[in-house]
C-alpha atoms as a PDB file:
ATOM      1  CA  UNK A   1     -11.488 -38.643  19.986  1.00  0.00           C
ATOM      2  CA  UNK A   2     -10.374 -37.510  16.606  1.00  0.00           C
ATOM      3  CA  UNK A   3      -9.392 -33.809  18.321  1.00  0.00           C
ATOM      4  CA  UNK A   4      -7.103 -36.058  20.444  1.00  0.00           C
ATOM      5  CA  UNK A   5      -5.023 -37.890  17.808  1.00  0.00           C
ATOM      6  CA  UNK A   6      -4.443 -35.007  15.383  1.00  0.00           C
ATOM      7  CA  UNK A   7      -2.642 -33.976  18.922  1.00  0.00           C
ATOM      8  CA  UNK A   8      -0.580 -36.765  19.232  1.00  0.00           C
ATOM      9  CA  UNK A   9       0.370 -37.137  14.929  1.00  0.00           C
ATOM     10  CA  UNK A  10       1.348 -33.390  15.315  1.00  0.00           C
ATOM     11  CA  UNK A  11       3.232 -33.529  18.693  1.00  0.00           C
ATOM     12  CA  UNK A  12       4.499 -36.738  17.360  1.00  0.00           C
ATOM     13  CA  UNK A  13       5.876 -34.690  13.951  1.00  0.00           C
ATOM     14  CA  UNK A  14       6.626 -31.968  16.069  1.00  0.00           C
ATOM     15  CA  UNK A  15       9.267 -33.853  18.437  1.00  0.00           C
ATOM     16  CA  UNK A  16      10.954 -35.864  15.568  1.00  0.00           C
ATOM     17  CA  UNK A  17      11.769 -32.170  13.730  1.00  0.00           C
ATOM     18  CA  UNK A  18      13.581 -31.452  16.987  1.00  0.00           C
ATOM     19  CA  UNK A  19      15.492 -34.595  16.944  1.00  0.00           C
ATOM     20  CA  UNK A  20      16.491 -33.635  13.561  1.00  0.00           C
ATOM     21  CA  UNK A  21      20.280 -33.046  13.770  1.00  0.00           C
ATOM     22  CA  UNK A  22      22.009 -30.458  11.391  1.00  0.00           C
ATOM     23  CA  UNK A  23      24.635 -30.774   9.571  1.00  0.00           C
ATOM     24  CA  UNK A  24      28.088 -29.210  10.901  1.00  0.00           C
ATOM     25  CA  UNK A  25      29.144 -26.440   9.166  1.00  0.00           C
ATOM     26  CA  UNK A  26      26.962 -26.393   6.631  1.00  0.00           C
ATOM     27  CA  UNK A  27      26.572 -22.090   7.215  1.00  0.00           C
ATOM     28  CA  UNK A  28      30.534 -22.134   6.252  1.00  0.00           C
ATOM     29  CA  UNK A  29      30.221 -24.070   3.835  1.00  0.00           C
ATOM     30  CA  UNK A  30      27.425 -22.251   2.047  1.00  0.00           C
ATOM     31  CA  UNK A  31      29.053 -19.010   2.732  1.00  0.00           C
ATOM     32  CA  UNK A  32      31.937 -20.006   1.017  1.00  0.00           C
ATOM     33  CA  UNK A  33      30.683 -20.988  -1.865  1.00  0.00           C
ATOM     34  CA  UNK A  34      28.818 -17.344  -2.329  1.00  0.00           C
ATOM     35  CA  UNK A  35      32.030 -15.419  -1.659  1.00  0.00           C
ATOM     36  CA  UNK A  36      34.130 -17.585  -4.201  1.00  0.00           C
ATOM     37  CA  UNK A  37      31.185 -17.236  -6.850  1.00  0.00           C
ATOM     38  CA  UNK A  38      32.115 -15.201  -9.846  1.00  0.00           C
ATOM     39  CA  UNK A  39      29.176 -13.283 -10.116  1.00  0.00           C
ATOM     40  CA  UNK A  40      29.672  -9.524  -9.927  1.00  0.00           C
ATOM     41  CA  UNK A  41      27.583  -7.005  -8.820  1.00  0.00           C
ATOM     42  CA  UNK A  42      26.978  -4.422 -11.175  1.00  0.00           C
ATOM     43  CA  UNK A  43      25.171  -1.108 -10.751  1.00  0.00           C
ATOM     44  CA  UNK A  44      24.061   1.307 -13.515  1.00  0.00           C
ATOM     45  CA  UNK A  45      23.443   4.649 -12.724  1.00  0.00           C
ATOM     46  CA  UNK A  46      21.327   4.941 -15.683  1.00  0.00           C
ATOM     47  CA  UNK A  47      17.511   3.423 -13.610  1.00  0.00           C
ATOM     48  CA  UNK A  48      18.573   5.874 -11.288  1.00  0.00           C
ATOM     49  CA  UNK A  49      19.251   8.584 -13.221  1.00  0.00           C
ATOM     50  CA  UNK A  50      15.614   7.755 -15.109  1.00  0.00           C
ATOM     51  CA  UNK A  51      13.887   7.609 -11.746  1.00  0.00           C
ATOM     52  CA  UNK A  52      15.101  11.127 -10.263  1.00  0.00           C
ATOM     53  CA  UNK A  53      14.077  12.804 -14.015  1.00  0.00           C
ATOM     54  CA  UNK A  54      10.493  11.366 -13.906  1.00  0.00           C
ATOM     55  CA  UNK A  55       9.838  12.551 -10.412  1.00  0.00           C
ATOM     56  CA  UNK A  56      11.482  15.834 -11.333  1.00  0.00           C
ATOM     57  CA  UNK A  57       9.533  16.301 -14.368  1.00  0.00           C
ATOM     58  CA  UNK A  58       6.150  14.869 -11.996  1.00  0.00           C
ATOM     59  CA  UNK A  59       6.823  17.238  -9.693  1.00  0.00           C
ATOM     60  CA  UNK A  60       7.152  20.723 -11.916  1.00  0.00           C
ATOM     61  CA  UNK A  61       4.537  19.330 -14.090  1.00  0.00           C
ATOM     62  CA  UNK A  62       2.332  19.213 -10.917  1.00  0.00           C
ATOM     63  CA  UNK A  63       2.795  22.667 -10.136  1.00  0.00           C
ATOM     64  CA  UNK A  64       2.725  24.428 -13.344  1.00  0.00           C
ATOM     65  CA  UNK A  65      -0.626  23.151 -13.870  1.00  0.00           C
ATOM     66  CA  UNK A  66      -1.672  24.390 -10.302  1.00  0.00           C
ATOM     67  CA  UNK A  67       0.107  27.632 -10.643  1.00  0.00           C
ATOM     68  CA  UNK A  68      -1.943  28.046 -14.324  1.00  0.00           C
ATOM     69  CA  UNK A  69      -4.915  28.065 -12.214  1.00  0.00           C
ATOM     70  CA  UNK A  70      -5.929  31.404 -11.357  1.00  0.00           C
ATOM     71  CA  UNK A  71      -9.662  32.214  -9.958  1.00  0.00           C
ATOM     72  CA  UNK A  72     -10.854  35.773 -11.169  1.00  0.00           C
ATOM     73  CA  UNK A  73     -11.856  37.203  -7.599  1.00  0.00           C
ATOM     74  CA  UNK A  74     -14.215  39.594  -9.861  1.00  0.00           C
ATOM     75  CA  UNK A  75     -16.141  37.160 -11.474  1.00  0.00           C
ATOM     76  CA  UNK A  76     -17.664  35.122  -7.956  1.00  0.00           C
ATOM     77  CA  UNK A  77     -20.917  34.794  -7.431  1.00  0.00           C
ATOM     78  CA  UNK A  78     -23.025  33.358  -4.974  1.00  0.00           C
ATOM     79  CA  UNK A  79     -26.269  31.381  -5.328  1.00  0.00           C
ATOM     80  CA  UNK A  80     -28.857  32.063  -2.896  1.00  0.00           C
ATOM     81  CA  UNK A  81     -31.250  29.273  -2.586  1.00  0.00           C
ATOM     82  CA  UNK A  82     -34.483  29.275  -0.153  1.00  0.00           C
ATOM     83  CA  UNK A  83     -34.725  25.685   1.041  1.00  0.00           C
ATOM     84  CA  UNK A  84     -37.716  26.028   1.968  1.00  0.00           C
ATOM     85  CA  UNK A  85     -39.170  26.863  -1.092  1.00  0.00           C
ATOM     86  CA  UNK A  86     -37.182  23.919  -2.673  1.00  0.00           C
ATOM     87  CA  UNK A  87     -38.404  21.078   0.033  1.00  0.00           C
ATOM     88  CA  UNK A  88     -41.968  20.690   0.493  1.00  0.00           C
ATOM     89  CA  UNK A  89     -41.293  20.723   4.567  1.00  0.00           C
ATOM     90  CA  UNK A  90     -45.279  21.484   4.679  1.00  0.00           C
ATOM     91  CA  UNK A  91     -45.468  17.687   3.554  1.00  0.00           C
ATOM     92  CA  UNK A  92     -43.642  16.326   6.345  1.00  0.00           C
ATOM     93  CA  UNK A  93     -44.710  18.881   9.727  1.00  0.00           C
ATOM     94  CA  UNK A  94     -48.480  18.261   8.383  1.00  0.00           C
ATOM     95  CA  UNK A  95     -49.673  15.801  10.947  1.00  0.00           C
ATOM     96  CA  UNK A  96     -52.922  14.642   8.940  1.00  0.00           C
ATOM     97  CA  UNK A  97     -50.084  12.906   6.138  1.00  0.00           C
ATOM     98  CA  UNK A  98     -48.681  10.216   9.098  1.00  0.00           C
END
């Protein structure tokens, strides 16, 4: 029963919104006020100036530290390493262990 009457307080709440009338011309109203406001929009080109250096200076950064990487091709080496001498496998294949 209580499933029931929150249905009919919200359907209820729901049908008096709709009822709800607005006011007339209240959009051309409001719109009128904005355009008649004083305030002016002012743009600096200054944050954007700031912005386009810092990405600039990001971006070389970023690749003069990856172009100062250089790998000697002389100097590789390679580890060989015998798993099998590493891992006791003979542990886990012996059957008498289980």
């Amino acid at each position: 029963m209580k499933h029931h009457e929150t249905d009919i307080i919200v359907d209820e709440f729901i049908d008096l919104e709709k009822k709800m009338i607005p006011l007339p011309f209240l959009a051309t109203r409001v719109m009128a006020q904005i355009e008649a406001s004083d305030i002016k929009k002012t743009h600096s080109l200054w944050p954007m100036i700031a912005v386009a250096a810092s990405l600039t200076i990001a971006i070389s950064g970023g690749v003069l530290i990856g172009s100062s990487y250089r790998q000697n091709n002389s100097e590789i080496s390679y580890a060989v390493i015998n798993d099998h001498q590493i891992e006791n496998m003979h542990f886990f294949n012996d059957s008498d262990n289980e």
